[in-house]
N, C-alpha and C. Protein backbone atom coordinates (compact mmCIF):
# COMPACT_ATOMS: atom_id res chain seq x y z
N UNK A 1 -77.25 -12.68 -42.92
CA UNK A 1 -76.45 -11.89 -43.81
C UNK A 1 -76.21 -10.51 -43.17
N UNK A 2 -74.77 -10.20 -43.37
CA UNK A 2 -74.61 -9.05 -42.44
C UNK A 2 -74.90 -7.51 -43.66
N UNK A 3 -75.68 -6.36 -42.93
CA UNK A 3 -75.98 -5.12 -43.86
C UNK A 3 -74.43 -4.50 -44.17
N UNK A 4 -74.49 -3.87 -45.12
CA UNK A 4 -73.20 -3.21 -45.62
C UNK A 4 -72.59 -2.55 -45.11
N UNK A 5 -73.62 -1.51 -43.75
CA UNK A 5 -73.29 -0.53 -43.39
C UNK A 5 -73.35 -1.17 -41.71
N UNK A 6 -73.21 -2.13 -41.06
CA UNK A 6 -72.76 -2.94 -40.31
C UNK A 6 -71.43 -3.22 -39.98
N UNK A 7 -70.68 -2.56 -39.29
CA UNK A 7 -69.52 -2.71 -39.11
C UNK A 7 -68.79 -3.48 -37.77
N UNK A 8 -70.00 -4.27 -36.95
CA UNK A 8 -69.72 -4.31 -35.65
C UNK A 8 -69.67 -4.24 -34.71
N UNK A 9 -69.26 -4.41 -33.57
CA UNK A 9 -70.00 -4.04 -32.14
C UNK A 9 -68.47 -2.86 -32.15
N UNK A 10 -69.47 -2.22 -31.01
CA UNK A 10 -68.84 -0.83 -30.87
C UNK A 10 -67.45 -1.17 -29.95
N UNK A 11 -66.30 0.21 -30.14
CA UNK A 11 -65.14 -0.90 -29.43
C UNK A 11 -65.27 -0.57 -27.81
N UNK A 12 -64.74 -1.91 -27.12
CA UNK A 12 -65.06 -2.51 -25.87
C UNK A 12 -64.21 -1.55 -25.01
N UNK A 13 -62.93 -1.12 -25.09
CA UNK A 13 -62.04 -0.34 -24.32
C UNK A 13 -61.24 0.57 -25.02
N UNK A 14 -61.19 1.38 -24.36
CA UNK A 14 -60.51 2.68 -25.72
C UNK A 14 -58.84 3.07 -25.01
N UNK A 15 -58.33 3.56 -25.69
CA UNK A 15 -56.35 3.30 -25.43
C UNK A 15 -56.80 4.64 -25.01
N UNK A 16 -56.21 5.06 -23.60
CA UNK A 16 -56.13 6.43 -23.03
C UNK A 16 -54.53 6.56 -22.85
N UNK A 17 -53.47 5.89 -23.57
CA UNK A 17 -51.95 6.38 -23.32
C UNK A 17 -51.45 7.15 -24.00
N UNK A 18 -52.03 7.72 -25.09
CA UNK A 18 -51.66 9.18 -25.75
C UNK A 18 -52.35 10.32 -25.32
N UNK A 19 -52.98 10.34 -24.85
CA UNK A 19 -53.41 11.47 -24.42
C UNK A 19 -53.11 11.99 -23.37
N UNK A 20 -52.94 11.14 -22.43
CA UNK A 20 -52.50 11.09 -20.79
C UNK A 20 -50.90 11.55 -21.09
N UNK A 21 -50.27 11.07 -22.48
CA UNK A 21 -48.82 11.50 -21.86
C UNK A 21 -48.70 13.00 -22.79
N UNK A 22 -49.40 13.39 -23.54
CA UNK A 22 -49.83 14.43 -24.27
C UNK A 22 -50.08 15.47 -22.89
N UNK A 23 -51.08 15.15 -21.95
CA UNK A 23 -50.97 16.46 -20.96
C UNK A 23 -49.95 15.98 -19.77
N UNK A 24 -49.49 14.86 -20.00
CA UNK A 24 -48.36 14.54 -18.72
C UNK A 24 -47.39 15.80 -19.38
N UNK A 25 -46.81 15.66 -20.79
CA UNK A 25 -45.56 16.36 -21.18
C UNK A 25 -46.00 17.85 -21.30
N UNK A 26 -47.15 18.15 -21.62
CA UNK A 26 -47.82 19.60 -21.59
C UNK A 26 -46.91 20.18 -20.21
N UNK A 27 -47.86 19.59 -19.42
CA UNK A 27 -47.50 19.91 -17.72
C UNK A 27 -46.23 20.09 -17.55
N UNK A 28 -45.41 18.91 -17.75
CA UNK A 28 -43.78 18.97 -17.60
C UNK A 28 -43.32 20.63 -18.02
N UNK A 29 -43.51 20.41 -19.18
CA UNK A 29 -43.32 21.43 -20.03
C UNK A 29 -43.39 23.03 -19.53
N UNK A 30 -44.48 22.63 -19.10
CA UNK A 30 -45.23 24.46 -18.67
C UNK A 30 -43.91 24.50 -17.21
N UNK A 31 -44.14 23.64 -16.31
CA UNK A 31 -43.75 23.68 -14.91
C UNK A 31 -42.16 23.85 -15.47
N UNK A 32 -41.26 23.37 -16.12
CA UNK A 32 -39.88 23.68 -16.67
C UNK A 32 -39.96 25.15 -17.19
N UNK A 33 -40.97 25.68 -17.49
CA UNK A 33 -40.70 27.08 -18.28
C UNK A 33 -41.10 27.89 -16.85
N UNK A 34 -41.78 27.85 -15.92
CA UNK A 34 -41.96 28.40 -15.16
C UNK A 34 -40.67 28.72 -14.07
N UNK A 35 -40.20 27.49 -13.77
CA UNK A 35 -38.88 27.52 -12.92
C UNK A 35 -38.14 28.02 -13.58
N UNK A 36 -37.72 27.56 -14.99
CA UNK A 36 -36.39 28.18 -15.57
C UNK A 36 -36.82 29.77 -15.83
N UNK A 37 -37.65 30.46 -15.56
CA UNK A 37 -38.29 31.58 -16.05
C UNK A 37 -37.91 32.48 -14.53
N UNK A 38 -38.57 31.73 -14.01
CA UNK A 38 -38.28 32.46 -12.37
C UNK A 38 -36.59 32.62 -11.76
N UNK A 39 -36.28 31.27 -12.19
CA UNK A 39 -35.11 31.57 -11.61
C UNK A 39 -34.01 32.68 -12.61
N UNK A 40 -34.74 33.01 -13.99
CA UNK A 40 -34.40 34.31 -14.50
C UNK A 40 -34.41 35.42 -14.11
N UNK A 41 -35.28 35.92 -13.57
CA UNK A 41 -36.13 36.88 -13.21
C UNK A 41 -35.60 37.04 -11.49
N UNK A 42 -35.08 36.17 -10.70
CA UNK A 42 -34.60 36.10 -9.95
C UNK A 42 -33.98 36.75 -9.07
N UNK A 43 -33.28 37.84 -10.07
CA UNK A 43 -31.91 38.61 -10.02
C UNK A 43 -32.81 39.86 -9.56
N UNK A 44 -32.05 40.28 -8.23
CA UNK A 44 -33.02 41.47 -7.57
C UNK A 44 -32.61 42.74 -7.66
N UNK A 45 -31.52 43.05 -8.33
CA UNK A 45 -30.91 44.09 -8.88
C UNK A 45 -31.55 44.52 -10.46
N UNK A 46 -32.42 43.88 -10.40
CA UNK A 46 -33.74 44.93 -11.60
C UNK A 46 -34.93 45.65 -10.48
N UNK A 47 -34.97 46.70 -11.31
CA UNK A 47 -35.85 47.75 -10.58
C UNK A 47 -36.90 47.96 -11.43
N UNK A 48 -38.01 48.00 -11.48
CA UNK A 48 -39.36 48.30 -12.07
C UNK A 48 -39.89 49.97 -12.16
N UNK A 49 -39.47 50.58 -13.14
CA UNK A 49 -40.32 51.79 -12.72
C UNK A 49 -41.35 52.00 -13.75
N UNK A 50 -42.70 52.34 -13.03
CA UNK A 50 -43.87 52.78 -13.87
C UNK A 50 -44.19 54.28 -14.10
N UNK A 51 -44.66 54.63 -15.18
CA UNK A 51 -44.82 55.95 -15.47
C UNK A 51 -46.10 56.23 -15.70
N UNK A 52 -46.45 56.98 -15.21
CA UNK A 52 -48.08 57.12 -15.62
C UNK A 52 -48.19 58.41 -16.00
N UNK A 53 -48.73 58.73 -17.50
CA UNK A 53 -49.13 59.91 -18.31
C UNK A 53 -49.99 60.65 -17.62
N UNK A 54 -49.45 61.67 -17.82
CA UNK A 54 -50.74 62.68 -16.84
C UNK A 54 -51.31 64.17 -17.94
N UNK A 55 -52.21 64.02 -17.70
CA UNK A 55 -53.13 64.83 -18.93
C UNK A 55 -53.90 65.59 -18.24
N UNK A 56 -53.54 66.99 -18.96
CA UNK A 56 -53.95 68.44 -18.43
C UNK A 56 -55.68 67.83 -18.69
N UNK A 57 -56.25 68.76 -17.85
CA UNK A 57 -57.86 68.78 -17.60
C UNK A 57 -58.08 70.43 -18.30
N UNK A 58 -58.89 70.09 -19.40
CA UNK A 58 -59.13 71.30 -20.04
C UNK A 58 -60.26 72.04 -19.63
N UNK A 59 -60.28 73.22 -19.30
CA UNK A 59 -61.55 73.39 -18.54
C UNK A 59 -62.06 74.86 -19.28
């Protein structure tokens, strides 16, 4: 007689095709935002200027 709380042998092989295409499309994903991002940014007629605050020394 089988116990109630007997459900079986444990399962034999487990489905790894959602997950695998879960970080396949992650990846896709990231690597498409990166190129299409760069080739934004691309344009070499932007100039960067940094400013750095400068604070009297009180003495």
């Amino acid at each position: 007689m089988r116990d109630r709380d007997d459900f079986g042998l444990p399962e034999q092989r487990a489905s790894t095709g959602l997950p695998l295409s879960i970080m396949l499309l992650s990846m896709l994903t990231i690597g498409l935002y990166l190129v299409v991002g760069g080739a934004l940014v691309q344009n070499e007629s932007r100039s960067v200027a940094v400013y750095i605050p400068t604070v009297p020394i009180a003495r």
